[in-house]
Protein backbone atom coordinates (compact mmCIF):
# COMPACT_ATOMS: atom_id res chain seq x y z
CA UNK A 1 181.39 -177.86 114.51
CA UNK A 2 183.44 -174.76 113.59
CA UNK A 3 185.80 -175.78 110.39
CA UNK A 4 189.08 -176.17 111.50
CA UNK A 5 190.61 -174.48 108.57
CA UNK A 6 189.30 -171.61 110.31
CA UNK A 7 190.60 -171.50 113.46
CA UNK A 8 193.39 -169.06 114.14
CA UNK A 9 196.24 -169.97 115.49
CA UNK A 10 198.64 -168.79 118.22
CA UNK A 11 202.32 -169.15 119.22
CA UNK A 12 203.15 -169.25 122.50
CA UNK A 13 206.63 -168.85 123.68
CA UNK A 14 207.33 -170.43 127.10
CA UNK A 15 203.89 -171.94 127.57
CA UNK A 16 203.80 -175.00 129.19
CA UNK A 17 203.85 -173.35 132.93
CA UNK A 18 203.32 -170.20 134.68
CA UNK A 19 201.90 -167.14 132.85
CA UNK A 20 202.73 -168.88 129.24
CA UNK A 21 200.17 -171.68 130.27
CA UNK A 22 197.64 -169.47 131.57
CA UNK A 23 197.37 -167.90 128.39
CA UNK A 24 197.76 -170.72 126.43
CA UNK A 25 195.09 -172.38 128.09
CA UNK A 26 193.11 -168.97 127.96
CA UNK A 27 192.96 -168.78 124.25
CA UNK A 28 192.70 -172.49 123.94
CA UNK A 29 189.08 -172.18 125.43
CA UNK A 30 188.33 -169.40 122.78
CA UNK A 31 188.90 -171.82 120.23
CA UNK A 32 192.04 -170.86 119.05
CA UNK A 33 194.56 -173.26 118.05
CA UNK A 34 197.93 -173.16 120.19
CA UNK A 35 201.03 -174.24 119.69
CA UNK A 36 203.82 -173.61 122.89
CA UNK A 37 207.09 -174.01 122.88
CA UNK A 38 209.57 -174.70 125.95
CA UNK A 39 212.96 -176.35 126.53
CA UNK A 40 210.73 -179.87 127.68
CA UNK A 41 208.17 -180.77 127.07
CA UNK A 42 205.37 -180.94 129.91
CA UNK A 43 204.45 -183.82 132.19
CA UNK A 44 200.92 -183.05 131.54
CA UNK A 45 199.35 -181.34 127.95
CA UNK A 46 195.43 -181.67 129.23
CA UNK A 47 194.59 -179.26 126.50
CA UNK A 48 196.38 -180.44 123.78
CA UNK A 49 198.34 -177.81 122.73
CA UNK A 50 200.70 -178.38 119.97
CA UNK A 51 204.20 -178.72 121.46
CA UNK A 52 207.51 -177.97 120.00
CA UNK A 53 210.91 -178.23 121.94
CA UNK A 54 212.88 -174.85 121.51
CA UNK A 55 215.58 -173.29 123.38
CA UNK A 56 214.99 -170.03 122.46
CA UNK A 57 218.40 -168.91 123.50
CA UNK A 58 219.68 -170.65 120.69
CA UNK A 59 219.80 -168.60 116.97
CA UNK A 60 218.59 -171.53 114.66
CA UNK A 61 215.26 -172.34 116.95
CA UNK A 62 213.34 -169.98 115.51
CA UNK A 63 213.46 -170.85 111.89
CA UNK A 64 212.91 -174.61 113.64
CA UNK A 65 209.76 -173.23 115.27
CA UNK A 66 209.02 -171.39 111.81
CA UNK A 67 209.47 -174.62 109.53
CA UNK A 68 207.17 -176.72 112.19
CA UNK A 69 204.40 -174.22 112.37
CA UNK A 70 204.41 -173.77 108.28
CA UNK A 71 204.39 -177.61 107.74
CA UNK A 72 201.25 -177.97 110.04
CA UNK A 73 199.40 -174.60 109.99
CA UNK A 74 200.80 -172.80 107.37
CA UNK A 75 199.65 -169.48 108.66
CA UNK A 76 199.87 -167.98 112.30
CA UNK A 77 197.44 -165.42 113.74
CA UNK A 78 198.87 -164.64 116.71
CA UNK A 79 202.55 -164.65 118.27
CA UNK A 80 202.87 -164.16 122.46
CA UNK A 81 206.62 -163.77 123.15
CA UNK A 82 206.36 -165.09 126.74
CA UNK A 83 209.66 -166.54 127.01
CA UNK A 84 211.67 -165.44 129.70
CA UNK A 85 213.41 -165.33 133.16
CA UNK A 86 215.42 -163.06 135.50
CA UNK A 87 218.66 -165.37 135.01
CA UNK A 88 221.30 -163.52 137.01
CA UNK A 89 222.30 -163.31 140.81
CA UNK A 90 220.90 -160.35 142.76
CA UNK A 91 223.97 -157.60 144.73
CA UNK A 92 224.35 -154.79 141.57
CA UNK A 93 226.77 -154.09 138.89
CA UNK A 94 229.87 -155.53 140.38
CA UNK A 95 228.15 -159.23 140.84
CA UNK A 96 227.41 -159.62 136.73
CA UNK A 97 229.75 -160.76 134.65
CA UNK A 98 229.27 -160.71 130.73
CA UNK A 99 227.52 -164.16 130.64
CA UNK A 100 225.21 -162.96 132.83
CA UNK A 101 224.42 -159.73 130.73
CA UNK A 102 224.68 -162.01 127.42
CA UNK A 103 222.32 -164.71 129.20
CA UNK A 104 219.47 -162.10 130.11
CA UNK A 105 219.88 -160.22 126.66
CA UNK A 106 219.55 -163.78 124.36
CA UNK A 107 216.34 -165.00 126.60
CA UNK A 108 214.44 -162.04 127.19
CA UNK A 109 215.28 -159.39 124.42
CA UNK A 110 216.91 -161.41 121.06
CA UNK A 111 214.60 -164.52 121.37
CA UNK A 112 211.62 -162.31 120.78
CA UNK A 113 213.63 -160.47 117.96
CA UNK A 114 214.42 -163.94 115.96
CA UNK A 115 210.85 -165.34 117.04
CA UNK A 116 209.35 -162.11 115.13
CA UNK A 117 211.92 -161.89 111.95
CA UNK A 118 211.17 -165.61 111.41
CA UNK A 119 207.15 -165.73 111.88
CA UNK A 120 205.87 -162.10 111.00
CA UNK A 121 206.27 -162.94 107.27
CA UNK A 122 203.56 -165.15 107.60
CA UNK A 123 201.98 -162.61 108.98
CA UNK A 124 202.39 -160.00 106.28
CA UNK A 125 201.35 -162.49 103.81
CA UNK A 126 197.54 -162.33 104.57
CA UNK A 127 197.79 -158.43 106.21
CA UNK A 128 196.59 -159.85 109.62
CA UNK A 129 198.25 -160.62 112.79
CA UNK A 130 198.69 -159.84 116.35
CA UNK A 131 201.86 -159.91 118.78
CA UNK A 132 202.01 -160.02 121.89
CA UNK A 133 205.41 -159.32 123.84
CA UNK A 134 205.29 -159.58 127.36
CA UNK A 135 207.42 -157.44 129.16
CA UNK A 136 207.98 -156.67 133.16
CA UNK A 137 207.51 -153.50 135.33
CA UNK A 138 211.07 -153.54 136.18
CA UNK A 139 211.78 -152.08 133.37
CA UNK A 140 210.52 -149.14 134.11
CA UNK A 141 211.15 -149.71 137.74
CA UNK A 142 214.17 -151.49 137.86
CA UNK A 143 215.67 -153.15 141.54
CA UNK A 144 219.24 -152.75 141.32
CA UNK A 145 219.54 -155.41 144.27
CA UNK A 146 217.88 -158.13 141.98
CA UNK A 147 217.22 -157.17 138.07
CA UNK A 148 219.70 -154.98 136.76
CA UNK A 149 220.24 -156.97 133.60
CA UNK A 150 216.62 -158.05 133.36
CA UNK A 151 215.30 -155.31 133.70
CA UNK A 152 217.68 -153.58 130.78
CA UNK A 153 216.96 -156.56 128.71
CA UNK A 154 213.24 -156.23 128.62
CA UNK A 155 213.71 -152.01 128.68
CA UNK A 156 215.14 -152.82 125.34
CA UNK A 157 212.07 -155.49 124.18
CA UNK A 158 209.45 -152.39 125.47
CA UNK A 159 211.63 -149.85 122.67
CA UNK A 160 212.33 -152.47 120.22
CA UNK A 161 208.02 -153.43 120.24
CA UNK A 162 206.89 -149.50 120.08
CA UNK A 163 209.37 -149.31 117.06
CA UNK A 164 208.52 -152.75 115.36
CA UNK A 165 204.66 -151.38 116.02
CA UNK A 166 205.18 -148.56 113.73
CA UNK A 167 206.54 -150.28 111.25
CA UNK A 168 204.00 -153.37 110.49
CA UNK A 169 200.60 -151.18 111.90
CA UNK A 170 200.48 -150.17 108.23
CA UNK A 171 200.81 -153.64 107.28
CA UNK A 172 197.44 -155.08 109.31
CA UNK A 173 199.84 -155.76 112.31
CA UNK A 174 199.00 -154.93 115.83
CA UNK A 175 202.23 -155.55 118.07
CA UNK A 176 201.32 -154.77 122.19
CA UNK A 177 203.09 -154.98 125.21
CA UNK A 178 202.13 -156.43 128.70
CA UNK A 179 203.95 -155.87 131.48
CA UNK A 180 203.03 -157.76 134.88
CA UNK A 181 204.19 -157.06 138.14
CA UNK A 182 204.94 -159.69 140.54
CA UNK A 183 203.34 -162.75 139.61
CA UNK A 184 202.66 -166.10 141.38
CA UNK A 185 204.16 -168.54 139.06
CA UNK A 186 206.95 -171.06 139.62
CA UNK A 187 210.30 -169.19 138.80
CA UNK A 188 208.63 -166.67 140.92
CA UNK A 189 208.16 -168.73 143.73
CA UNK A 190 211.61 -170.04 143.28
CA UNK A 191 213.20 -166.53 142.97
CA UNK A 192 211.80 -165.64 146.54
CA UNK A 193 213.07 -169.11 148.07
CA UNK A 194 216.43 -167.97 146.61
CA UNK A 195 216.37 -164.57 148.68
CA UNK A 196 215.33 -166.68 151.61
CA UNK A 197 218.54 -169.13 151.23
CA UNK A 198 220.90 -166.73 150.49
CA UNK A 199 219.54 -164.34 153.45
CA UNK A 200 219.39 -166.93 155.60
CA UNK A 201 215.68 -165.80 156.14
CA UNK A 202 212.46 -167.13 156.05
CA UNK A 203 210.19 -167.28 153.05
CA UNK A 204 208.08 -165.42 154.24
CA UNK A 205 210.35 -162.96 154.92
CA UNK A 206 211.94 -162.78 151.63
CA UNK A 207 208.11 -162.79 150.15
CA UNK A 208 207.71 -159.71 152.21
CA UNK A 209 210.98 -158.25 151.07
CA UNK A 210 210.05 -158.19 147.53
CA UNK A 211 206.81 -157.17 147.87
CA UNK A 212 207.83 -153.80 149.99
CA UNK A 213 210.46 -153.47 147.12
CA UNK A 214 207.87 -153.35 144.33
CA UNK A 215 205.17 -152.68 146.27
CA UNK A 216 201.28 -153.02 145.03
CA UNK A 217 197.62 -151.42 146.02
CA UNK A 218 196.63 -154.79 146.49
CA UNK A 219 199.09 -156.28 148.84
CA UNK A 220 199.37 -159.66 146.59
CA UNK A 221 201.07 -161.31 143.93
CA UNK A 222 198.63 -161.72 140.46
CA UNK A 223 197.21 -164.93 139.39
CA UNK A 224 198.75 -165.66 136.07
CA UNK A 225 195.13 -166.20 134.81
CA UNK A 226 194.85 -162.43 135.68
CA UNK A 227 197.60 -161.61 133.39
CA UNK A 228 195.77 -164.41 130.84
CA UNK A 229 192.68 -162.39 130.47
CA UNK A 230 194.39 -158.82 129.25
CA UNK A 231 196.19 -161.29 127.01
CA UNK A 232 193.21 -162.55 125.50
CA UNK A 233 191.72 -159.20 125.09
CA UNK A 234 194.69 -157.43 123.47
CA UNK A 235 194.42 -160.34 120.61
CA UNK A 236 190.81 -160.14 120.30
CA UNK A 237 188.59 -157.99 117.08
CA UNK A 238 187.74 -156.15 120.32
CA UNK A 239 191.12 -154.77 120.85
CA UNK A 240 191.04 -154.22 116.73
CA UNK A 241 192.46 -149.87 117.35
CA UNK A 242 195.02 -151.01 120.10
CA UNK A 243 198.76 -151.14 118.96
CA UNK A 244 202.38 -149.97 119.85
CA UNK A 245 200.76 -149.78 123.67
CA UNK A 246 202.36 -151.01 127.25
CA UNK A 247 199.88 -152.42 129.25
CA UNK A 248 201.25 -152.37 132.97
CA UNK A 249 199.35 -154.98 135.07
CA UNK A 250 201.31 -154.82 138.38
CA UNK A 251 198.68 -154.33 141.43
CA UNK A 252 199.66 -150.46 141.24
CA UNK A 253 202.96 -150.81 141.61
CA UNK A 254 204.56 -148.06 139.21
CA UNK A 255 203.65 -145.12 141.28
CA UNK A 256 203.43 -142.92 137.90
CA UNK A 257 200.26 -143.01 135.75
């Protein structure tokens, strides 16, 4: 059996559902040691992954999920920022008040910068690492109906990686970006159901609503597996030149190349 002490080992952030388990459960199967994080923990761990209760909105819970992983591990390979959600109402400017601006910006933007300051020492130590922030196409395609804060929240996480890239690729560090389209995971699902309330509408009339907004080649939603597998790859020795990079994986949505 491979020796344990050997293993790597990889954060996930949000990964006990949705594109967070996918990819926990991806590089799981590779071997790799993974511990995920979430506000609750999950009804059903069938992989085992290490769990550790975090609300990532929250200043101290990375240093929490810092201590934890330093007691156990003490070293981390890999760090996949998945955390985050599109938290505010849909309707433009005039329907967000500053909790809703502050509530986007803490999830999707400053819980990856904490998650990093607290973890990429460990990092730095041995000249090794990997991170992984995942990002969205709206933020280079932003809906104004539906993700104006999200989308300027995780606009700010694509700037904030290219520059953090720069910095640590001297180091051994290789920090990428992934950016999915839409994706068929719970909060998505959930999101659309919203539309239909709200709209009065069907769901599968708000399903096609979004999709002619973003619009894809495909004509589907992705398989969070689908957004797994670049995941996996990205972290990989076979990914070894690839940093300071946004990976769009969106069905050929963003109509530039």
């Amino acid at each position: 059996m491979k020796d344990l002490k050997n293993r790597q080992v990889a954060l996930i952030t949000g990964g006990t559902k949705g594109i967070g388990k996918a990819i926990a459960d991806k590089l799981s199967s590779k071997g790799i040691q993974v511990v995920v994080t979430a506000r609750t923990a999950p009804k059903e761990n069938t992989n085992g992954h290490h769990f550790i209760a975090a609300d990532l909105t929250q200043a101290g819970s990375a240093e929490k999920i810092a201590k934890e992983i330093v007691e156990k591990y003490g070293k981390l390979d890999i760090i996949v920022n998945n955390a985050g959600a599109n938290l505010s109402p849909g309707g433009g400017f005039n329907e967000l008040s500053d909790e809703h601006w502050l509530n986007d910006w803490q999830l999707n933007f400053m819980s990856v910068v904490r998650i990093n300051k607290a973890l990429l020492p460990l990092m730095l130590e041995r000249k090794n690492g990997v991170i992984i922030n995942v990002s969205t196409g709206a933020a280079k395609l932003p809906i104004w109906e539906m993700t104006m804060s999200y989308s300027s929240a995780k606009a700010a996480l694509n700037a904030y990686s290219k520059a953090l890239a720069s910095e640590v690729g001297p180091k051994g560090i290789r920090v990428n970006v992934v950016s999915p389209g839409v994706v068929k995971t719970p909060l998505m699902l959930e999101f659309i159901e919203n539309i239909a309330k709200s709209s009065a509408i069907s769901s599968e009339e708000a399903f096609k609503i979004v999709m002619d907004k973003v619009g894809t080649s495909l004509g589907r939603m992705a398989e969070p597996k689908e957004i797994a597998d670049l995941v996996a790859f990205l972290v990989s020795s076979e990914a070894s030149y690839i940093t300071g990079t946004n990976y769009s994986i969106d069905g050929g949505a963003l109509p530039t190349v």
